[in-house]
N, C-alpha and C. Protein backbone atom coordinates (compact mmCIF):
# COMPACT_ATOMS: atom_id res chain seq x y z
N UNK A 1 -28.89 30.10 1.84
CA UNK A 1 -27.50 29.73 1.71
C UNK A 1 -27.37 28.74 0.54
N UNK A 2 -26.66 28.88 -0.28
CA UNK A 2 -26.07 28.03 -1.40
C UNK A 2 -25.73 26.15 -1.05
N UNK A 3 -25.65 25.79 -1.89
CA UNK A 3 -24.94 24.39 -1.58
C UNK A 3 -23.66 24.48 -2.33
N UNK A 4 -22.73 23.82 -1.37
CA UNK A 4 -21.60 23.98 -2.40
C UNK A 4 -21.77 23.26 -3.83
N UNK A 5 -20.80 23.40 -4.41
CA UNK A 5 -21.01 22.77 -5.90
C UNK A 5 -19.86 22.26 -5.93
N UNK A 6 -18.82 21.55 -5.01
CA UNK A 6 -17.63 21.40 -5.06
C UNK A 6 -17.69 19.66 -4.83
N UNK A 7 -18.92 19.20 -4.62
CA UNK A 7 -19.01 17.98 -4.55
C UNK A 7 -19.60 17.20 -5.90
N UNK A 8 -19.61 17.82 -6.97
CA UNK A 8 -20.07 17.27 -8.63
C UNK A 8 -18.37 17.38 -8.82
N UNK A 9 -17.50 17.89 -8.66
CA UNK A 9 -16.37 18.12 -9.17
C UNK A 9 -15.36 17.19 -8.52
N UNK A 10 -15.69 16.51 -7.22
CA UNK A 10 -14.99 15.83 -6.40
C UNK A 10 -15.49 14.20 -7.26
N UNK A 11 -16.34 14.46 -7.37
CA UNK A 11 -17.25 12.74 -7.61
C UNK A 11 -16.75 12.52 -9.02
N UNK A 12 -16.30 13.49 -9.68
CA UNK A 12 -15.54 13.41 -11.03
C UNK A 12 -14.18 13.17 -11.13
N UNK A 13 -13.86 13.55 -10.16
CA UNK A 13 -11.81 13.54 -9.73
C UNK A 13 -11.65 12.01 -9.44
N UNK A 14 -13.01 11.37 -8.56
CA UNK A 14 -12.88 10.09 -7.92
C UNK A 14 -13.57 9.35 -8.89
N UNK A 15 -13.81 9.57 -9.79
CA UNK A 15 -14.35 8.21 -10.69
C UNK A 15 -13.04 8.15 -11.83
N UNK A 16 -12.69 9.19 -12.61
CA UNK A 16 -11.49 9.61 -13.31
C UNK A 16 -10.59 8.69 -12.45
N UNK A 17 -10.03 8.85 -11.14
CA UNK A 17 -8.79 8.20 -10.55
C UNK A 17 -9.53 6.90 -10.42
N UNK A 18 -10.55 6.53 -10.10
CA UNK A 18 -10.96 4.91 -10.30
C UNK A 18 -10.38 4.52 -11.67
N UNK A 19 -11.06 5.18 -12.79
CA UNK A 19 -10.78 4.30 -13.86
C UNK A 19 -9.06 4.73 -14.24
N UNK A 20 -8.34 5.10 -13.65
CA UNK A 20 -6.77 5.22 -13.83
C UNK A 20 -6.28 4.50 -13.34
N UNK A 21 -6.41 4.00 -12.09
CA UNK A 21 -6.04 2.79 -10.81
C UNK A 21 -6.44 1.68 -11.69
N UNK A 22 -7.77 1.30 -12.40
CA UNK A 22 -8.67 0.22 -12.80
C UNK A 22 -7.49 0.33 -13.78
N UNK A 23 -7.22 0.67 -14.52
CA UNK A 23 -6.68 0.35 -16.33
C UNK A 23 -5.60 0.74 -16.01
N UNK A 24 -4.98 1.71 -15.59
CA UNK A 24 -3.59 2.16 -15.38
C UNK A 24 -3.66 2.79 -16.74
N UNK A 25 -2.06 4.13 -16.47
CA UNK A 25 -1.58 5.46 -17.40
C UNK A 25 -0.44 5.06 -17.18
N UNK A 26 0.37 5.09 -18.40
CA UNK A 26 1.70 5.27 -18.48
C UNK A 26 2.27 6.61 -19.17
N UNK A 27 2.97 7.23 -18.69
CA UNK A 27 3.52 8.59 -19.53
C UNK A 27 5.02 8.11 -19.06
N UNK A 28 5.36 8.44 -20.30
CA UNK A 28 6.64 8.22 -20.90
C UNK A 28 7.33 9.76 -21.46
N UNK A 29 8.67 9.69 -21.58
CA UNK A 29 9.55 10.83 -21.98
C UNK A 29 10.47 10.95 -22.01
N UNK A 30 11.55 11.66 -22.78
CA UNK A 30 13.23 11.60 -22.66
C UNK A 30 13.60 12.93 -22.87
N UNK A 31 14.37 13.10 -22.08
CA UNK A 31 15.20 14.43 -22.56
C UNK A 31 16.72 14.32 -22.46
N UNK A 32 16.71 14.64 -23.44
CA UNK A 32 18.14 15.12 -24.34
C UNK A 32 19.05 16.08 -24.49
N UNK A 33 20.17 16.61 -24.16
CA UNK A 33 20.58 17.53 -23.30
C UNK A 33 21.81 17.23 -25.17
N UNK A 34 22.18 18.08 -25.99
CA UNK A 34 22.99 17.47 -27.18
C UNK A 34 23.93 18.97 -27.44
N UNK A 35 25.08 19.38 -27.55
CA UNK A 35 25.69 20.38 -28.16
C UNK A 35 26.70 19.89 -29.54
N UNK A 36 26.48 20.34 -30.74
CA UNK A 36 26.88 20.01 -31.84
C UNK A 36 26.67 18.12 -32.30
N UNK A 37 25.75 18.54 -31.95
CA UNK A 37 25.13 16.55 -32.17
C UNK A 37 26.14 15.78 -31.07
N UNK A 38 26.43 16.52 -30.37
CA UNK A 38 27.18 14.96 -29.40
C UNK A 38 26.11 14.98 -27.97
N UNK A 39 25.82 13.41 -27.72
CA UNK A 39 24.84 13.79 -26.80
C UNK A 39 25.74 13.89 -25.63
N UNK A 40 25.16 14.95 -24.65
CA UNK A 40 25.56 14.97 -23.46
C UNK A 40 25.27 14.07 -21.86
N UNK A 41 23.84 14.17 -22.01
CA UNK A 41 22.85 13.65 -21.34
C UNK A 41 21.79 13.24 -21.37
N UNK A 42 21.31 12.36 -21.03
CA UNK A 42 20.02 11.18 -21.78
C UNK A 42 19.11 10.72 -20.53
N UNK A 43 17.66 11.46 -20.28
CA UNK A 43 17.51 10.93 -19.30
C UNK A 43 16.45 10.43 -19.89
N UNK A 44 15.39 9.52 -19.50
CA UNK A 44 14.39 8.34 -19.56
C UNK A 44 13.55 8.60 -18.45
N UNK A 45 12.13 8.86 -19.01
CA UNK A 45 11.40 8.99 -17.88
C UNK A 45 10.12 8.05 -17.91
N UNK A 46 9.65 7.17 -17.00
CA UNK A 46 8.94 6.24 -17.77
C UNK A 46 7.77 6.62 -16.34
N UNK A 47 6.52 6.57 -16.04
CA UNK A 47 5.50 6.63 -14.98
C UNK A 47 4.66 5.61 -14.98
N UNK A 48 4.26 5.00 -14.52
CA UNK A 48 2.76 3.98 -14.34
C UNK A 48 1.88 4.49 -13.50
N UNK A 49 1.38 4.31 -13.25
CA UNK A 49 -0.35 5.21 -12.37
C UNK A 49 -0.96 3.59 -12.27
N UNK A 50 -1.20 2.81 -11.23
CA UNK A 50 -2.03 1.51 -11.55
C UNK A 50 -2.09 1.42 -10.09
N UNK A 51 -3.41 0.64 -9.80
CA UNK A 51 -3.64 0.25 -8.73
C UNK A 51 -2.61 -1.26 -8.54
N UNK A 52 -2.63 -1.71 -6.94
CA UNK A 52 -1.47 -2.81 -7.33
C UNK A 52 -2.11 -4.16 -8.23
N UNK A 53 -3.54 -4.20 -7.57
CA UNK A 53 -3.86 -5.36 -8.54
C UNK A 53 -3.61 -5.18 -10.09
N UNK A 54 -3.84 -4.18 -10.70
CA UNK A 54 -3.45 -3.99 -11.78
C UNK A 54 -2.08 -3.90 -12.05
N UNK A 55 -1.37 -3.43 -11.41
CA UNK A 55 0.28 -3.83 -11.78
C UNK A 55 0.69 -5.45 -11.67
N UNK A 56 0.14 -6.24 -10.55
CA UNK A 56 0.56 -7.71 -10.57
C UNK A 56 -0.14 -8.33 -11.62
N UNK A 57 -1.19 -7.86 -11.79
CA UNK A 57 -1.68 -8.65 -12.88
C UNK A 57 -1.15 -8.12 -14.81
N UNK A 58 -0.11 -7.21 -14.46
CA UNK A 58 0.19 -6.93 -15.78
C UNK A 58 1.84 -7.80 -15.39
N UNK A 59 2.26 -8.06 -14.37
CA UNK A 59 3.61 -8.61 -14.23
C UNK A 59 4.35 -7.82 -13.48
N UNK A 60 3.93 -6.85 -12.90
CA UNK A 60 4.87 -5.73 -12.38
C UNK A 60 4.83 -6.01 -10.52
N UNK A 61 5.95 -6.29 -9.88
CA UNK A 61 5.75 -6.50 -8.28
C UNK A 61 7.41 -6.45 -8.02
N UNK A 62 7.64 -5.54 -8.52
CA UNK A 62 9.39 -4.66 -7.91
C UNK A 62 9.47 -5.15 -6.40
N UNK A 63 8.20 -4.34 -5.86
CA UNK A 63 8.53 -3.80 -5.20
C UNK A 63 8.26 -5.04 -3.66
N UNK A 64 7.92 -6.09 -4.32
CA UNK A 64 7.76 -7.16 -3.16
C UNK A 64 9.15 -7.93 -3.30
N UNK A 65 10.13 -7.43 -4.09
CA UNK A 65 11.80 -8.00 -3.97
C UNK A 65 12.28 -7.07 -2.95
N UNK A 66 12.12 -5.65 -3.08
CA UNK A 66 12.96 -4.60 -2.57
C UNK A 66 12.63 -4.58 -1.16
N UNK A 67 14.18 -5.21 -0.70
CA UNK A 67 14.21 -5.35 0.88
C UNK A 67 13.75 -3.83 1.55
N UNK A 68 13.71 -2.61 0.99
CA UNK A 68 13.44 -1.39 1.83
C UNK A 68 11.71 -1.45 1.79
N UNK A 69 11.27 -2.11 0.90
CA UNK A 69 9.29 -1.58 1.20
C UNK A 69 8.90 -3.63 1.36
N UNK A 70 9.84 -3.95 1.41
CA UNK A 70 8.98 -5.31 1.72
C UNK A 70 9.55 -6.30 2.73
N UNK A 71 8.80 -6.46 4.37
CA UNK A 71 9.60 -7.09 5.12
C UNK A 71 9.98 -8.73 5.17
N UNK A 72 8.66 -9.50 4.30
CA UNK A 72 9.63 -10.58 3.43
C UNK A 72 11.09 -10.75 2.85
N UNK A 73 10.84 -9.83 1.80
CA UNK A 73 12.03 -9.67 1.02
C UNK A 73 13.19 -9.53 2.29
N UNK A 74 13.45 -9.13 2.95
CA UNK A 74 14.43 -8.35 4.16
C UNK A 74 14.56 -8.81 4.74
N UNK A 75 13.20 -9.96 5.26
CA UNK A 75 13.92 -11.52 5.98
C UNK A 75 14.54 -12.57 5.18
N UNK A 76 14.09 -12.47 3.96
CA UNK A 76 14.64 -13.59 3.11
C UNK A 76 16.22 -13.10 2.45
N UNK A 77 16.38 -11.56 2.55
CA UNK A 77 18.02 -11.36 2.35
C UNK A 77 18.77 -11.77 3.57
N UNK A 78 18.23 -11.34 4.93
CA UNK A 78 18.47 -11.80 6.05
C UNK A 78 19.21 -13.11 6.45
N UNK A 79 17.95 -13.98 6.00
CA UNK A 79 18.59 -15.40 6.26
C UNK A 79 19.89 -16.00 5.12
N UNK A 80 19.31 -15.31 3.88
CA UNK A 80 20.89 -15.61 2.58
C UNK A 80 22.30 -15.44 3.80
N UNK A 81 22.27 -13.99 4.24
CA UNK A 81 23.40 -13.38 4.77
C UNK A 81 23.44 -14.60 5.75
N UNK A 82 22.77 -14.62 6.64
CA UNK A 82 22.90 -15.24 7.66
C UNK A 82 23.37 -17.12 7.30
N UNK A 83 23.29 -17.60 6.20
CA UNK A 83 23.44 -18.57 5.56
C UNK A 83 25.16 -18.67 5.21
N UNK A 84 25.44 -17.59 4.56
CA UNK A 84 26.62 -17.19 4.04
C UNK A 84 27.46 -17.57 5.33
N UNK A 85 27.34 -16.96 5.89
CA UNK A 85 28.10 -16.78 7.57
C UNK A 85 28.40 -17.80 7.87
N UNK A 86 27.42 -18.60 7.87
CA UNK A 86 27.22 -19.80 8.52
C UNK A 86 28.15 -20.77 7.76
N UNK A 87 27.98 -20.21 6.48
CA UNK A 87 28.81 -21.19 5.80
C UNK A 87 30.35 -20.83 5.96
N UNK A 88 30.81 -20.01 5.90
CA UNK A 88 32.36 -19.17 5.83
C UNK A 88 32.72 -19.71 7.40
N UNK A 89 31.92 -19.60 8.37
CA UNK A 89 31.87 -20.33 9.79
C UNK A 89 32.46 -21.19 10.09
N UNK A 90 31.69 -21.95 9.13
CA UNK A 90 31.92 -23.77 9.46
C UNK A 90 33.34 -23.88 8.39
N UNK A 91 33.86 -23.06 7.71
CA UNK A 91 35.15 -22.98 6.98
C UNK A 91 36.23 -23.33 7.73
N UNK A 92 36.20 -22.25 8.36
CA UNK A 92 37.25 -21.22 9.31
C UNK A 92 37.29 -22.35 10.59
N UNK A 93 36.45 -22.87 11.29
CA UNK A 93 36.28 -23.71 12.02
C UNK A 93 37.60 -25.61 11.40
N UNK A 94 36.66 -25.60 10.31
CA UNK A 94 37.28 -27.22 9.97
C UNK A 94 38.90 -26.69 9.72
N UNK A 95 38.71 -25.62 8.86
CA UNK A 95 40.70 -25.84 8.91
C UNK A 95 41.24 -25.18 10.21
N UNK A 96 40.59 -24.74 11.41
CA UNK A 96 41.59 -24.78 12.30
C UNK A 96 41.77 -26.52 12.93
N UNK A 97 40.90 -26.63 12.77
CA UNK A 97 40.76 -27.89 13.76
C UNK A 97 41.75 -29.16 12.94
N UNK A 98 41.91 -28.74 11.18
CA UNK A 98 42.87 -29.20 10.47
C UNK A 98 44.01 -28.86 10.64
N UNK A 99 44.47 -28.04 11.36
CA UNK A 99 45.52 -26.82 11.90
C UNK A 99 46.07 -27.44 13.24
């Protein structure tokens, strides 16, 4: 019986995506949608490929603001809101009591 040979090709996929994660790929692109030179539509396509240490350490951490993937972020909009309230609260309160 044979050995597969599908494991020289795997150990190549996983060192390749190491050093993509390690250094990070950016591919970039635009397309342009134009009839008689007037543009119509302009889209911008920009990709990163990076492991996260490599994105924080280039400056990049979106995604620890964005209340949907970070539950920090979502307590800390949380308490703003909840601040706000509090404040509009204590508003509504002093001028009745001025009332």
């Amino acid at each position: 019986m044979a050995e597969p040979t599908h494991s020289i090709n795997a150990t190549g996929l996983a060192d390749i995506l190491e050093r993509v994660l390690d250094k990070g790929i950016v591919i970039a692109g635009d397309i342009k949608i134009q009839i008689a030179d007037i543009d119509l539509l302009t889209i911008k396509i920009r990709l990163l490929v990076a492991s996260v240490d490599k994105a924080m350490e280039m400056g990049i951490n979106w995604w620890q603001e964005d209340t949907y993937l970070s539950t920090k972020a979502r307590e800390k909009e949380l308490m703003k809101q909840q601040e706000t309230l509090e404040a509009r609260l204590e508003k509504l309160e002093a001028k009745n009591i001025s009332e």
